[in-house]
Protein backbone atom coordinates (compact mmCIF):
# COMPACT_ATOMS: atom_id res chain seq x y z
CA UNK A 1 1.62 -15.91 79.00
CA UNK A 2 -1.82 -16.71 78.06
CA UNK A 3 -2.37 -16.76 74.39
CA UNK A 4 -6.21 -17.25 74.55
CA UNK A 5 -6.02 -14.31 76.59
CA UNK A 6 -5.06 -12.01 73.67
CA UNK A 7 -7.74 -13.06 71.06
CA UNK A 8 -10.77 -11.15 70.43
CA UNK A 9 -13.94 -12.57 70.91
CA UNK A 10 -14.57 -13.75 67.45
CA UNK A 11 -10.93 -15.15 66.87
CA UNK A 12 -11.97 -16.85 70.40
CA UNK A 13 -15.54 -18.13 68.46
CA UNK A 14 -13.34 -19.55 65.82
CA UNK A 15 -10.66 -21.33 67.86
CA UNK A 16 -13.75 -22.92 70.07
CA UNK A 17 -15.99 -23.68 66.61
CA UNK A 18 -13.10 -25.52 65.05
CA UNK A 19 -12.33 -27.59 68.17
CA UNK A 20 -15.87 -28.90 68.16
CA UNK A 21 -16.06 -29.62 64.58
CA UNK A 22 -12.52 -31.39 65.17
CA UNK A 23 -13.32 -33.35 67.90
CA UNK A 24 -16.87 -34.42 65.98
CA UNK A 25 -14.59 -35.64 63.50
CA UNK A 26 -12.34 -37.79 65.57
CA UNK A 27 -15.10 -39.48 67.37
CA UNK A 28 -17.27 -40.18 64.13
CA UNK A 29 -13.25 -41.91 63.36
CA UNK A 30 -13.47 -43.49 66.44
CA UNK A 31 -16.81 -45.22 65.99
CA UNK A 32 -16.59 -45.77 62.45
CA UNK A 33 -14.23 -48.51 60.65
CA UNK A 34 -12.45 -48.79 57.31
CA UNK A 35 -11.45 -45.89 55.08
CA UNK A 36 -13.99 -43.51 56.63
CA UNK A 37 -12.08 -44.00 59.94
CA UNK A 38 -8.73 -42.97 58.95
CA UNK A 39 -10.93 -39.97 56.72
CA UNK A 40 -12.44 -38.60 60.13
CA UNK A 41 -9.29 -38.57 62.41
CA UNK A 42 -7.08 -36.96 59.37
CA UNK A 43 -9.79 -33.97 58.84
CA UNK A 44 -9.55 -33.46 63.19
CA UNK A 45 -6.26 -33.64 63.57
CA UNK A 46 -6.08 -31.05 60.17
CA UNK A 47 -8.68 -28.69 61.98
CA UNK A 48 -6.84 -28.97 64.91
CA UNK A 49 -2.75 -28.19 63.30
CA UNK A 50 -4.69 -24.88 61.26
CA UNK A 51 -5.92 -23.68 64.32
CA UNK A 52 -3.00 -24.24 65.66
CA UNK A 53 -0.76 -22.60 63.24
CA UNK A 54 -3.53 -19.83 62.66
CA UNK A 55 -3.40 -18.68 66.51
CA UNK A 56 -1.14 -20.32 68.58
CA UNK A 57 1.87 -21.07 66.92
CA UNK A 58 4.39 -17.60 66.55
CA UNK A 59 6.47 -19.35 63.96
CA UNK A 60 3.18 -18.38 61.42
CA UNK A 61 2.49 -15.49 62.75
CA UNK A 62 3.37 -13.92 59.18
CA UNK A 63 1.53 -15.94 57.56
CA UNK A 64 -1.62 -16.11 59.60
CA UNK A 65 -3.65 -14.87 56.38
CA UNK A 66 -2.87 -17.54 54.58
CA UNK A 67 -3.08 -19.98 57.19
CA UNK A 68 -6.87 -18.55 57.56
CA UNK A 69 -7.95 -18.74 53.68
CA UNK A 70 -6.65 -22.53 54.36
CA UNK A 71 -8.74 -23.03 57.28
CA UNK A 72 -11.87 -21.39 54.89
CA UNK A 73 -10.82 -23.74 52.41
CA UNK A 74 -10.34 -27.23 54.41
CA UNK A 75 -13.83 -26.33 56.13
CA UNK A 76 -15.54 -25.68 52.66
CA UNK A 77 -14.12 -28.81 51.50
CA UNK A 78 -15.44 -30.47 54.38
CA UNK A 79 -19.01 -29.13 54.35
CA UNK A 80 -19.96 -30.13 50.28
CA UNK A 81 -17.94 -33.27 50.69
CA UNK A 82 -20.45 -34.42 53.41
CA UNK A 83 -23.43 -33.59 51.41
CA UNK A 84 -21.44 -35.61 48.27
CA UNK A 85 -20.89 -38.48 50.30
CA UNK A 86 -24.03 -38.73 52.15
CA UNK A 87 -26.42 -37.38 49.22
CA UNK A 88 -29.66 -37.71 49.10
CA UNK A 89 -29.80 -38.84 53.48
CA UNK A 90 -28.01 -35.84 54.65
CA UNK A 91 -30.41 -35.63 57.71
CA UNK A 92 -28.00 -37.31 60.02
CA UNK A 93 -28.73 -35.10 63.21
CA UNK A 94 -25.19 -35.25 63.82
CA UNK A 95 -23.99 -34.39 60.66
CA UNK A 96 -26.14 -31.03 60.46
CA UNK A 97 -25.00 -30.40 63.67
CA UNK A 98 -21.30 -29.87 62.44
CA UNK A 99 -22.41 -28.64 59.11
CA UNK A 100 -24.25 -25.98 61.14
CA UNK A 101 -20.77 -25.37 63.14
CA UNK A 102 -18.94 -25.22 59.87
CA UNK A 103 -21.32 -22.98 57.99
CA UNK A 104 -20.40 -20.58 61.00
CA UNK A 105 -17.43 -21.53 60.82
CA UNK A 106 -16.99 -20.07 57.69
CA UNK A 107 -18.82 -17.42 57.90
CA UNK A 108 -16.75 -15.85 61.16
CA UNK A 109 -13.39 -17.23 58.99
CA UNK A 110 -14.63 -14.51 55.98
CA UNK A 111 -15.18 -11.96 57.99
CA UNK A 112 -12.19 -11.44 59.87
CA UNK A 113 -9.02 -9.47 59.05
């Protein structure tokens, strides 16, 4: 059976937001070296196992409010730790990009039940 088939349109929004801001992530960890490589891939894969456990794993399914506030959480972390690391040249077209896909991100994440 089809799980994507049973998720409403904004659940749907949210799996396909948090994909893009994961795979961002991995390739900025691809192309970049040192520490900041092994930061990017760690914060995709993470997007990548909450969504996971949020939609598409039954063995959460009781805990799939929690497993959202955690998703709010990792992507707040994420947005205000780009603008601490990257303060004051935050105009990385890239970067606003994903901060843009986080921001809704979030927003969708509050706002469902």
């Amino acid at each position: 059976m089809d799980m994507a088939a049973n998720l409403s349109g904004r659940q749907k929004a949210i799996a396909g937001l948090t994909v893009a801001t994961a795979l961002i992530h991995i390739v900025l960890g691809i192309m970049s070296g040192g520490m900041f490589m092994i930061i990017f891939l760690l914060n995709g894969i993470g997007y990548l196992a909450l969504l996971a456990g949020l939609y598409f794993l039954p063995q959460f399914a009781a805990q799939r409010s929690m497993v959202r506030w955690a998703l709010l959480a990792f992507t707040a972390v994420t947005f205000i730790l780009y603008f601490a690391f990257n303060w004051p040249n935050v105009w990385n077209p890239m970067g606003l990009v994903d901060k843009a896909i986080e921001l809704i991100l979030i927003i969708f994440l509050w706002q469902e039940n």
